[in-house]
Protein backbone atom coordinates (compact mmCIF):
# COMPACT_ATOMS: atom_id res chain seq x y z
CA UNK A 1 65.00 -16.80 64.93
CA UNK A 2 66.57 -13.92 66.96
CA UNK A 3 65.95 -10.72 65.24
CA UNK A 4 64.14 -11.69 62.82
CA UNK A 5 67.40 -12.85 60.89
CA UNK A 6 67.29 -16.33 58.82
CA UNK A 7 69.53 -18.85 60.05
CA UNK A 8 71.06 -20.18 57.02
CA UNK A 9 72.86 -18.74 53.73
CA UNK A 10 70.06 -18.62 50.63
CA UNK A 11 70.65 -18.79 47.00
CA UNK A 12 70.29 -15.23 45.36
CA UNK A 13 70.81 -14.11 41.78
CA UNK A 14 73.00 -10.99 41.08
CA UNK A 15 70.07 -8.70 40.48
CA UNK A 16 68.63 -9.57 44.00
CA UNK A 17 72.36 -8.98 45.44
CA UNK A 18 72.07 -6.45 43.76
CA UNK A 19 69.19 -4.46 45.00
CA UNK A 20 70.25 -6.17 48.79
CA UNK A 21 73.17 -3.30 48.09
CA UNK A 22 71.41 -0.68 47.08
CA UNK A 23 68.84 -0.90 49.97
CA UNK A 24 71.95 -1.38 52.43
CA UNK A 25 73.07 2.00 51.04
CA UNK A 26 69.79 3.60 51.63
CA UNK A 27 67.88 4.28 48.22
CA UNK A 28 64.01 3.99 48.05
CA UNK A 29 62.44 1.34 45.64
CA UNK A 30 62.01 4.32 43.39
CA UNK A 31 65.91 5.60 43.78
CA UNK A 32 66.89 1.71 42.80
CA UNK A 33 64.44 1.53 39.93
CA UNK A 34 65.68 4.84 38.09
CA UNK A 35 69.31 3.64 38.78
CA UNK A 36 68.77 0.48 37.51
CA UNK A 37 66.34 1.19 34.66
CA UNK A 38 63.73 -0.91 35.65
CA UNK A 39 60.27 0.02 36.94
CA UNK A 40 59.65 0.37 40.62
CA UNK A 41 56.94 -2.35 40.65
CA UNK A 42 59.84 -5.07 39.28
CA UNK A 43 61.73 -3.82 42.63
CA UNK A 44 58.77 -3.86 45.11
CA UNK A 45 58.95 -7.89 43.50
CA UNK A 46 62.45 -8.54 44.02
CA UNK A 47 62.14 -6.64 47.58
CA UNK A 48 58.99 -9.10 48.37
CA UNK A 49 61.08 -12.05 47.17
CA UNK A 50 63.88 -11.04 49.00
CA UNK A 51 62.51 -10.96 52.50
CA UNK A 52 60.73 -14.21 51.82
CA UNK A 53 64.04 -16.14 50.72
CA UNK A 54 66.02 -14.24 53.80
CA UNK A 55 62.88 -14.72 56.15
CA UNK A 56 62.81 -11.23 57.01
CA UNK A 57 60.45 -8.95 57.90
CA UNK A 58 61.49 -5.82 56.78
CA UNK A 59 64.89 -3.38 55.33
CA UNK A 60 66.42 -3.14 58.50
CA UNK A 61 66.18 -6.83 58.97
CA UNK A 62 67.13 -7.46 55.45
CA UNK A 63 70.73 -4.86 56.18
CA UNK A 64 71.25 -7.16 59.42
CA UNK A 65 70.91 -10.45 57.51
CA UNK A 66 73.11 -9.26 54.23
CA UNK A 67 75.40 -8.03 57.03
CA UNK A 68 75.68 -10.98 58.78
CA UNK A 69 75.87 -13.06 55.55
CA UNK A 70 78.83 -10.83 53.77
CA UNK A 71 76.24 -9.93 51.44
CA UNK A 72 77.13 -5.96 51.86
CA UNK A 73 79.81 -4.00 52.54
CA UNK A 74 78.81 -0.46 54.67
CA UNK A 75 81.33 1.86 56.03
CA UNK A 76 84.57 -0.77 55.66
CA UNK A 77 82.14 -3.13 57.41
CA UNK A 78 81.84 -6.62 55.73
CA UNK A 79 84.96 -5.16 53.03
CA UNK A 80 87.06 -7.62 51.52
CA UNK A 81 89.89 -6.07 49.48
CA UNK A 82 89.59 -6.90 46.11
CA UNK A 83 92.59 -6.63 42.95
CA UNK A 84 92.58 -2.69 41.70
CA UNK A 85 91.61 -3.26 38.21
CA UNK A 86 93.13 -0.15 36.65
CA UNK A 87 96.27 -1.96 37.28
């Protein structure tokens, strides 16, 4: 695997989408704990699971893999337009 990057789409809850975002967007295990009220040790776990189910090795991997998969959006990279709810 080039780059470290899994070949194939995985299955992923929402709360490991989730955390895929906030990682993309640059917050520390800590940082995504507080903002999701959940202890850093229960993100460390869904990190670890993460880059086993993605088959990468690290966060920058992980960013090029969600990338690749649509799994992010960073910078109106990946962006799909969706309905404006206030509407």
């Amino acid at each position: 695997m080039a780059g470290g990057e899994s070949k194939t789409p995985v299955s992923l809850s929402d709360r490991e989408l989730q955390i895929i975002d906030l990682v993309a967007a640059g917050l520390t295990n800590q940082e995504i704990a507080a903002k999701l009220e959940i202890s850093k040790r229960t993100v460390d776990n869904h990190i670890s699971n993460i880059l086993t189910k993605t088959e990468t090795e690290n966060r920058v991997a992980l960013v090029r893999w969600a990338l690749q998969w649509g799994k992010v959006c960073l910078n109106d990279v990946n962006c799909c337009s969706l309905p404006n709810q206030s509407e």
